[in-house]
N, C-alpha and C. Protein backbone atom coordinates (compact mmCIF):
# COMPACT_ATOMS: atom_id res chain seq x y z
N UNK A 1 82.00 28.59 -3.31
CA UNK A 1 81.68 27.46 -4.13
C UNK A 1 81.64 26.21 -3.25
N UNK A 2 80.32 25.19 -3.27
CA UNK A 2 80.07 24.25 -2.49
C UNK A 2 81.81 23.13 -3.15
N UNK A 3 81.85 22.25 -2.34
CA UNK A 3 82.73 21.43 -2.52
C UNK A 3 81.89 20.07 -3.97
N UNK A 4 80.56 20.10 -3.81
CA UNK A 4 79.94 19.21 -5.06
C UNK A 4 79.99 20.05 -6.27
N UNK A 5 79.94 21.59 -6.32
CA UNK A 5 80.58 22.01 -7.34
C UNK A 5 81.40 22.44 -8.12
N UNK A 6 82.59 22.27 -7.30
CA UNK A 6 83.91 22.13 -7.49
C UNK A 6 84.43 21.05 -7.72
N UNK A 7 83.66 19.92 -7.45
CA UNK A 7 84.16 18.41 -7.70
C UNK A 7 83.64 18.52 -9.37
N UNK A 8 82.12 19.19 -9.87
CA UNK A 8 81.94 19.01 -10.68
C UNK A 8 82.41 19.80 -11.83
N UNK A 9 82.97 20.64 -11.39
CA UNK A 9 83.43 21.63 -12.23
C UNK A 9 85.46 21.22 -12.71
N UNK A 10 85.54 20.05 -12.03
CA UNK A 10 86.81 19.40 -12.30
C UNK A 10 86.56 17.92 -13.25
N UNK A 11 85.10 17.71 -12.90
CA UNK A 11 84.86 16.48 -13.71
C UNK A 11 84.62 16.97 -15.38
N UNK A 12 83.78 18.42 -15.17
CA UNK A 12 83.23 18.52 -16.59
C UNK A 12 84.90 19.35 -17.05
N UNK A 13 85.42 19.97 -17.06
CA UNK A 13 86.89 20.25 -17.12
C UNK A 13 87.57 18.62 -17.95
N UNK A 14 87.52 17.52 -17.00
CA UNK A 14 88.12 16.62 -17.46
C UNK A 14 87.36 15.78 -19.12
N UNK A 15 86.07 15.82 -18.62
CA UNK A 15 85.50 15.12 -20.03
C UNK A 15 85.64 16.42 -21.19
N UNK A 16 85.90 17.48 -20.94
CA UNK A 16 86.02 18.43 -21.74
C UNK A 16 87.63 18.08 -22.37
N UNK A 17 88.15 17.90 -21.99
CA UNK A 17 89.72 16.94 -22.54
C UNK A 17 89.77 15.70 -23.45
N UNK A 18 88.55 15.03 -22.95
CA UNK A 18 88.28 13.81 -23.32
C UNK A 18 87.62 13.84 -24.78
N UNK A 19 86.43 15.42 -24.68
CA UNK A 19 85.78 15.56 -26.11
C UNK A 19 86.76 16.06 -27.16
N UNK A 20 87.77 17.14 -26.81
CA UNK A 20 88.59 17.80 -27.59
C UNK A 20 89.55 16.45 -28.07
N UNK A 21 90.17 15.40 -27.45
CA UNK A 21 91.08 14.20 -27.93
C UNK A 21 90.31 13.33 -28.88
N UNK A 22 88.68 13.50 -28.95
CA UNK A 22 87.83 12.66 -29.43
C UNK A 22 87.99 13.47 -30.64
N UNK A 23 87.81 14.46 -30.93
CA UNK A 23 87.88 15.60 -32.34
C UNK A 23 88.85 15.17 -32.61
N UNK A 24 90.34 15.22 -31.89
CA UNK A 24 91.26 15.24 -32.71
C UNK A 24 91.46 13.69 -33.40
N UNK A 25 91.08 12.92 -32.91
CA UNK A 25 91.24 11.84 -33.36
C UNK A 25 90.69 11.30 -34.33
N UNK A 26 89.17 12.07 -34.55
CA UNK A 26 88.76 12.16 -35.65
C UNK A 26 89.08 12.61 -37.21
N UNK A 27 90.09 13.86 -36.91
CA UNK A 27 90.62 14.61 -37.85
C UNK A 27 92.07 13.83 -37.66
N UNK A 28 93.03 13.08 -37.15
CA UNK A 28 94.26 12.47 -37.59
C UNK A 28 93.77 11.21 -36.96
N UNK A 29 94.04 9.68 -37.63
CA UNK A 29 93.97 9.18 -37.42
C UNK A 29 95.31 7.97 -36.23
N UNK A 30 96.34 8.40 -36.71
CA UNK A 30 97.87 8.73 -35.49
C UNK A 30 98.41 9.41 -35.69
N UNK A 31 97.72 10.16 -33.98
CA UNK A 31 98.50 11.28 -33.36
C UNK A 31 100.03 11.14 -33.10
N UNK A 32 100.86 12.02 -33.24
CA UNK A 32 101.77 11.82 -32.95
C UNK A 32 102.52 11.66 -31.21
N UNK A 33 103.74 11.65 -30.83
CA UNK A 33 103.83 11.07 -29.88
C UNK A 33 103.39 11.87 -28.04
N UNK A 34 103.82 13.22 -28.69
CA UNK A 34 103.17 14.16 -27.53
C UNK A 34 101.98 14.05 -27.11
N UNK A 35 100.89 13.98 -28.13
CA UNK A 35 99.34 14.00 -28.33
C UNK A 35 98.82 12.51 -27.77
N UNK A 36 99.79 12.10 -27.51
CA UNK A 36 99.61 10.45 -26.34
C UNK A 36 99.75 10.40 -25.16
N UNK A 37 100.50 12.08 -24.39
CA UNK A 37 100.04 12.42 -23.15
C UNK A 37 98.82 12.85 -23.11
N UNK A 38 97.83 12.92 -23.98
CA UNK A 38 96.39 13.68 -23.49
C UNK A 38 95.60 12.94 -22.60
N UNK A 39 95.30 11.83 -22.99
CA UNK A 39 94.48 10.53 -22.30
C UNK A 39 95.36 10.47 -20.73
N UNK A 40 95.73 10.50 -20.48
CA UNK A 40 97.38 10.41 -18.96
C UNK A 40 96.60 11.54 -18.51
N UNK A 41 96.31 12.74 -19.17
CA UNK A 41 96.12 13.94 -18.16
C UNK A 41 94.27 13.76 -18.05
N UNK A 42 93.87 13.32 -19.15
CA UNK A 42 92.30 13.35 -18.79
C UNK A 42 92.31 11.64 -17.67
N UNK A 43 92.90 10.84 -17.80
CA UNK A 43 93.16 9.96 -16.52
C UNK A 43 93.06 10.51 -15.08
N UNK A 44 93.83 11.73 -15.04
CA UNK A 44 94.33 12.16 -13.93
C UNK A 44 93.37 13.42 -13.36
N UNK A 45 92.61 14.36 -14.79
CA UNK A 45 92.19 14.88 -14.28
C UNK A 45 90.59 14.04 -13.52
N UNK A 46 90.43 13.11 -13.84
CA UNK A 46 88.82 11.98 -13.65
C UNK A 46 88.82 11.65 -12.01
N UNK A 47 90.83 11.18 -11.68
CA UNK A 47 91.04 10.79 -10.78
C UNK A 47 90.86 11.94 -9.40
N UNK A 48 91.63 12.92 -9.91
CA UNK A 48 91.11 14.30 -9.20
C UNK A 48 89.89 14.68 -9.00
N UNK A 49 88.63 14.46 -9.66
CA UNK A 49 87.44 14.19 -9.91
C UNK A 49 86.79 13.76 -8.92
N UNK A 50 87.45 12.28 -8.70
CA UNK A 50 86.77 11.15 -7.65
C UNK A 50 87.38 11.20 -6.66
N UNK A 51 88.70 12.13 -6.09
CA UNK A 51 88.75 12.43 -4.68
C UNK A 51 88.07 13.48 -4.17
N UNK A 52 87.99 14.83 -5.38
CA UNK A 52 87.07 15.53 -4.58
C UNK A 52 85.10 15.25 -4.80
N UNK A 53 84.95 14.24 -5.57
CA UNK A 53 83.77 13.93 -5.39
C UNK A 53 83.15 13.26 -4.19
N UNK A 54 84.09 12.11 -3.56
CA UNK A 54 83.94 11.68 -2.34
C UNK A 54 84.16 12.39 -0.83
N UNK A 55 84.92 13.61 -1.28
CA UNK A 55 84.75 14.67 -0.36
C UNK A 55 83.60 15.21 -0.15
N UNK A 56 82.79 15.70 -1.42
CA UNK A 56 81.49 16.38 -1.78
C UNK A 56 80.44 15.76 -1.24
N UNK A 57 80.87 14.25 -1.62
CA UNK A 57 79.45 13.36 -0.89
C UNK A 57 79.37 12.89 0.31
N UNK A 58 80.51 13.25 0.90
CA UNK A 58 80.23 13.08 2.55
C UNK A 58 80.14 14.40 3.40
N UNK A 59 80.85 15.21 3.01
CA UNK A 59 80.89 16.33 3.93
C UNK A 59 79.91 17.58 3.20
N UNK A 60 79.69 17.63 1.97
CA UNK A 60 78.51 18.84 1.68
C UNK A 60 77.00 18.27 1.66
N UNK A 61 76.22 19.59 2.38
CA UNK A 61 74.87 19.00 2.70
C UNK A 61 73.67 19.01 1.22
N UNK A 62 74.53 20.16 0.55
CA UNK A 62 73.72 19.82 -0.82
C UNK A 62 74.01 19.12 -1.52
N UNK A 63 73.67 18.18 -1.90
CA UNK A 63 73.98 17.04 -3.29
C UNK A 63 74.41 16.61 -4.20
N UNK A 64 73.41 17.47 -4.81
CA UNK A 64 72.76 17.36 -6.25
C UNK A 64 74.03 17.64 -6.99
N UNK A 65 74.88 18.98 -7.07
CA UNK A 65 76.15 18.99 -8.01
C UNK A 65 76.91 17.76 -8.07
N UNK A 66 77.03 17.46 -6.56
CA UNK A 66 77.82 15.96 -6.46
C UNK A 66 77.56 14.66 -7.30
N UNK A 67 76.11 13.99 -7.42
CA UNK A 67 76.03 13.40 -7.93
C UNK A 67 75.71 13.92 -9.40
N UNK A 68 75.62 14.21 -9.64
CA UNK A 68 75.81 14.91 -11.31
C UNK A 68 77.08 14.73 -11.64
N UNK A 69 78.49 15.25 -10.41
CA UNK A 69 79.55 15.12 -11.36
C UNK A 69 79.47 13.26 -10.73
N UNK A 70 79.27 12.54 -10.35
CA UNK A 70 78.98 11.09 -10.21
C UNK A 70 78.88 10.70 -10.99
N UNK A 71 77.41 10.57 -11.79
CA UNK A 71 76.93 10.46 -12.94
C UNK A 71 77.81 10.69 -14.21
N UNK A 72 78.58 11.56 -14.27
CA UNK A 72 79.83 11.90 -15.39
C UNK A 72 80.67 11.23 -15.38
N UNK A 73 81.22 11.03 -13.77
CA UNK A 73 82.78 10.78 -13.90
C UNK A 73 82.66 9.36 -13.76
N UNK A 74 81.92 8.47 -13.76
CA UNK A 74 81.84 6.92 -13.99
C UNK A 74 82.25 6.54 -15.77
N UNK A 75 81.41 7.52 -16.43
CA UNK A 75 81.93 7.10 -18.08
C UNK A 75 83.01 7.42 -18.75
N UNK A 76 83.65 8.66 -17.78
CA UNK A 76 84.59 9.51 -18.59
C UNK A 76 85.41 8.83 -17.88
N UNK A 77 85.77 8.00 -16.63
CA UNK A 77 87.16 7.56 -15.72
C UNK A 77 87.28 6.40 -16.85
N UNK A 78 85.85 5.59 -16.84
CA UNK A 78 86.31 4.16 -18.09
C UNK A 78 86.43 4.82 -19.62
N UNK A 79 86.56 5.67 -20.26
CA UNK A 79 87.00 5.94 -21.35
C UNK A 79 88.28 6.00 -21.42
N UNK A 80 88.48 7.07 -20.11
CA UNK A 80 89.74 7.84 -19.91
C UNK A 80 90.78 6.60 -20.12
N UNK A 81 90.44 5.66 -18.78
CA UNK A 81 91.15 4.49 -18.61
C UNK A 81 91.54 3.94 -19.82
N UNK A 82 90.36 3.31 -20.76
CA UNK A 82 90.72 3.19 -21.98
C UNK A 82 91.50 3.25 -22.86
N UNK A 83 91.52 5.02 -23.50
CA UNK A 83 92.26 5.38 -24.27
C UNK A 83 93.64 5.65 -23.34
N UNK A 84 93.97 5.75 -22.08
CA UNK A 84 95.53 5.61 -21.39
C UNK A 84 96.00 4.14 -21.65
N UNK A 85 95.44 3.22 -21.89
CA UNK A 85 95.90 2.08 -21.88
C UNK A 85 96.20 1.83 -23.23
N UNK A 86 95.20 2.52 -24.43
CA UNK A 86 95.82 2.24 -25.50
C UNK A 86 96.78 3.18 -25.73
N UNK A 87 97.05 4.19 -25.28
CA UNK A 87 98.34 5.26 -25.33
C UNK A 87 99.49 4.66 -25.29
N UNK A 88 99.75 4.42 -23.79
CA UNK A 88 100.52 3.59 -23.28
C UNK A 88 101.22 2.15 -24.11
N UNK A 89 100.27 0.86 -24.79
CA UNK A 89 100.58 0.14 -25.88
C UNK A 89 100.68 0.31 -26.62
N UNK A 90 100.98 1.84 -27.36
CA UNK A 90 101.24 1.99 -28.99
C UNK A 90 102.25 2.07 -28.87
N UNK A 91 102.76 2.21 -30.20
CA UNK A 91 104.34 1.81 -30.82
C UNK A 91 105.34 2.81 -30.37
């Protein structure tokens, strides 16, 4: 497995965290207090994301996976960020 698709296969992994917290949030409106580590781990998994994405884009000669997970992990790191920050300020 190239290193751009392993970067991407950690990015789509992470927004895949991000869609399942989006369901649930839909169906309870406050989660209770465990379900406020989710956003922390999709944080972390985005961040994991963008070290091995910058690995991918310097040292693998094919691309294309790389910037694809690029293209992902720019919306899902500022969501992620997002909803960790409102995690973090709730009651």
């Amino acid at each position: 497995m190239t290193p751009g698709a392993r970067a991407l296969l950690v990015v789509v992994g992470s927004a895949l965290v991000g869609a399942l917290y989006f369901a649930y949030l839909r169906s309870e409106a406050f989660p209770p207090d465990i379900v406020r580590v989710v956003p922390l781990l999709w944080l972390a998994g985005s961040a994991v994301g963008w070290i091995l994405l910058v690995g991918a884009l310097r040292f693998d000669t094919r691309k294309l996976a790389a910037l694809a997970a690029l293209l992902l992990n720019v919306p899902n790191t500022l969501l992620a960020g997002i909803f960790s920050l409102a995690a973090l300020m709730a009651d």
